[in-house]
C-alpha atoms as a PDB file:
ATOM      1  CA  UNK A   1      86.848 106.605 144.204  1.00  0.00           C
ATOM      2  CA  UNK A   2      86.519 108.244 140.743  1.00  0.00           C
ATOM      3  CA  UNK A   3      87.369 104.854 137.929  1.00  0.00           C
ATOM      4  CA  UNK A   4      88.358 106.381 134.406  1.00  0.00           C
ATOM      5  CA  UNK A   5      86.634 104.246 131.659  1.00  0.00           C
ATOM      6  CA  UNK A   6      89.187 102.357 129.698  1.00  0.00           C
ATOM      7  CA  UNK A   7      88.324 101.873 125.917  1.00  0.00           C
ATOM      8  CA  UNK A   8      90.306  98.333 124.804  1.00  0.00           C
ATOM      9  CA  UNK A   9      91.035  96.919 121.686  1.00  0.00           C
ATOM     10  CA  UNK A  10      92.545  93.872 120.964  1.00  0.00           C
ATOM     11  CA  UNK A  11      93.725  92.460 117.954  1.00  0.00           C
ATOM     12  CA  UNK A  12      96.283  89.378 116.609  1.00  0.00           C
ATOM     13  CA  UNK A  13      98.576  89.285 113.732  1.00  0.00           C
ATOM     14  CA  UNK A  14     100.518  86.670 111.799  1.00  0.00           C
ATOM     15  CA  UNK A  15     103.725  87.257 109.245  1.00  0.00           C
ATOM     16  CA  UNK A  16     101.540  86.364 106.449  1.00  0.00           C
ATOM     17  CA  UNK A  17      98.162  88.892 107.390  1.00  0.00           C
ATOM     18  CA  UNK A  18      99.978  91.643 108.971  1.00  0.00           C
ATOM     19  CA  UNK A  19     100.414  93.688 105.798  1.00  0.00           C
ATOM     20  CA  UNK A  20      97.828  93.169 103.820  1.00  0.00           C
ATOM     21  CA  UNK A  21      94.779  95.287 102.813  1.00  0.00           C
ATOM     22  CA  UNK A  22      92.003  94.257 105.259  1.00  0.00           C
ATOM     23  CA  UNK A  23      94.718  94.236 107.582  1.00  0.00           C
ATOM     24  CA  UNK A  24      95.162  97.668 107.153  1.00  0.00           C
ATOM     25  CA  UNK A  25      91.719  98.760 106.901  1.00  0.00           C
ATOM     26  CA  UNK A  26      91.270  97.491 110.561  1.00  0.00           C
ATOM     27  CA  UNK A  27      93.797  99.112 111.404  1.00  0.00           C
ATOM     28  CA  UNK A  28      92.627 102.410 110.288  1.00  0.00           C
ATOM     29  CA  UNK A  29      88.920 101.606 111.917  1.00  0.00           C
ATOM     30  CA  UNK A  30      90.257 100.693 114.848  1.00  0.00           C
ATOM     31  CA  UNK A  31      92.415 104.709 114.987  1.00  0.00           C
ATOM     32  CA  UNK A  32      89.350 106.265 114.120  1.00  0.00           C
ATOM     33  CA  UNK A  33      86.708 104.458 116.477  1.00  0.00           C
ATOM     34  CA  UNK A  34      89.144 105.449 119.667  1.00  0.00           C
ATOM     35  CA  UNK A  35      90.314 108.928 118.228  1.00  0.00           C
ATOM     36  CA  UNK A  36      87.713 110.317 120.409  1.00  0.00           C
ATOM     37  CA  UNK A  37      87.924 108.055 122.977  1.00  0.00           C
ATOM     38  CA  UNK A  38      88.922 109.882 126.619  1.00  0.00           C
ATOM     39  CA  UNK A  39      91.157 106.688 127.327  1.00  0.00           C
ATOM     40  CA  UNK A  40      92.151 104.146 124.274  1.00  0.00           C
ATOM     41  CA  UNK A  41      94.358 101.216 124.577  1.00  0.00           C
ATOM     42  CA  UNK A  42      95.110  99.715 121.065  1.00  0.00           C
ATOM     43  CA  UNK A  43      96.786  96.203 122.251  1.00  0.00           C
ATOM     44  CA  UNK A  44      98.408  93.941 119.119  1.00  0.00           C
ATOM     45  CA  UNK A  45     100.009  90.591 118.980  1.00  0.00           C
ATOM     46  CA  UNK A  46     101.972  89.286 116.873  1.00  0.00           C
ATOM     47  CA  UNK A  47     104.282  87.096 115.328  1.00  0.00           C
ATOM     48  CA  UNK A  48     107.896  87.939 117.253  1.00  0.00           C
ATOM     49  CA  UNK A  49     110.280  87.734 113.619  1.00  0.00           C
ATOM     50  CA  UNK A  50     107.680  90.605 112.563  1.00  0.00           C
ATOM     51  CA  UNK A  51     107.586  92.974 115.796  1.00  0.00           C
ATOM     52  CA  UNK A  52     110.073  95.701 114.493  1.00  0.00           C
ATOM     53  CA  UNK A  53     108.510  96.214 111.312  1.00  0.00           C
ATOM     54  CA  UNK A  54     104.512  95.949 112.577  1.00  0.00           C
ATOM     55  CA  UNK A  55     105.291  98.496 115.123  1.00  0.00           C
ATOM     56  CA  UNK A  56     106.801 100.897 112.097  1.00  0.00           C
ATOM     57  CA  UNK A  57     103.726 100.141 110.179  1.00  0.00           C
ATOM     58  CA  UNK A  58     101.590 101.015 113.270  1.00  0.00           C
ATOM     59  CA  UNK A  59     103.417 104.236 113.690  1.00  0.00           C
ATOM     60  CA  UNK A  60     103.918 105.415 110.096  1.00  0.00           C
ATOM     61  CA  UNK A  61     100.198 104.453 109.633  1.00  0.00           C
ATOM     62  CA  UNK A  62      99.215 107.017 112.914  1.00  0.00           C
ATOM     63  CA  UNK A  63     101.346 109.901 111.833  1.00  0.00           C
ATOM     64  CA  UNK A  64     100.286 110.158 108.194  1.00  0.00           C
ATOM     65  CA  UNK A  65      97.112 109.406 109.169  1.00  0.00           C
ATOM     66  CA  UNK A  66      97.240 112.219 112.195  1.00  0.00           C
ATOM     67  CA  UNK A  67      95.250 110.241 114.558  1.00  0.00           C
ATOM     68  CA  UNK A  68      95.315 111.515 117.833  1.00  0.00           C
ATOM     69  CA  UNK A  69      96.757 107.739 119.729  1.00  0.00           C
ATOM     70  CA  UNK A  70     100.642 108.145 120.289  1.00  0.00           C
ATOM     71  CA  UNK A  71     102.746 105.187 121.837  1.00  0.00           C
ATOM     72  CA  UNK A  72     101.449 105.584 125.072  1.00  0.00           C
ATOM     73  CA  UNK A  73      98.030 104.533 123.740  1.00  0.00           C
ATOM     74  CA  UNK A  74      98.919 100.994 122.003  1.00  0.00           C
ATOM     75  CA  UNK A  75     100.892  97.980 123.479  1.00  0.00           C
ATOM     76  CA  UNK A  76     102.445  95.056 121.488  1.00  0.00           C
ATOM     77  CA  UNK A  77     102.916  91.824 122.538  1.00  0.00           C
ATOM     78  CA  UNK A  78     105.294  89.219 120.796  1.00  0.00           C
ATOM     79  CA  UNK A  79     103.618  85.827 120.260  1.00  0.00           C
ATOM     80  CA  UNK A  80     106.245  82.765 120.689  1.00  0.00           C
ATOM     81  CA  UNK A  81     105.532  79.235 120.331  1.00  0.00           C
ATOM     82  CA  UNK A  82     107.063  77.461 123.149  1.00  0.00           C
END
């Protein structure tokens, strides 16, 4: 049975921390750590009012960034309180 390794990261974000500098320094760490990675998952939660525009950010941040992840490499999850 040949197993691919699987290179996860997993990481939670709120209205308020989403955008802000940190934030986005993660973000970029965590693009260039699995850049090179043979299979990367990127998985993010957050906040569901802020989905929409996190995944732009995500996106905008990849492409002017040209890291090599694409959609099929990061998941988001909406966070509700029930």
């Amino acid at each position: 049975m040949n197993i691919k390794e699987l290179c996860l990261i997993g990481e939670a974000k709120t209205t308020h921390d989403y955008q802000t500098n940190h934030s986005m320094e993660q973000y970029i760490s965590y693009f260039k750590f699995l850049k090179d990675k043979e299979n990367p998952m990127l998985i993010f939660s957050c906040d569901w009012p802020i989905l929409k525009s996190f995944k732009g950010l995500i996106y905008s941040l990849l492409r002017n960034n040209k890291y090599e992840l694409t959609s099929k490499d990061i998941i988001f999850l909406k966070k509700t309180n029930l």
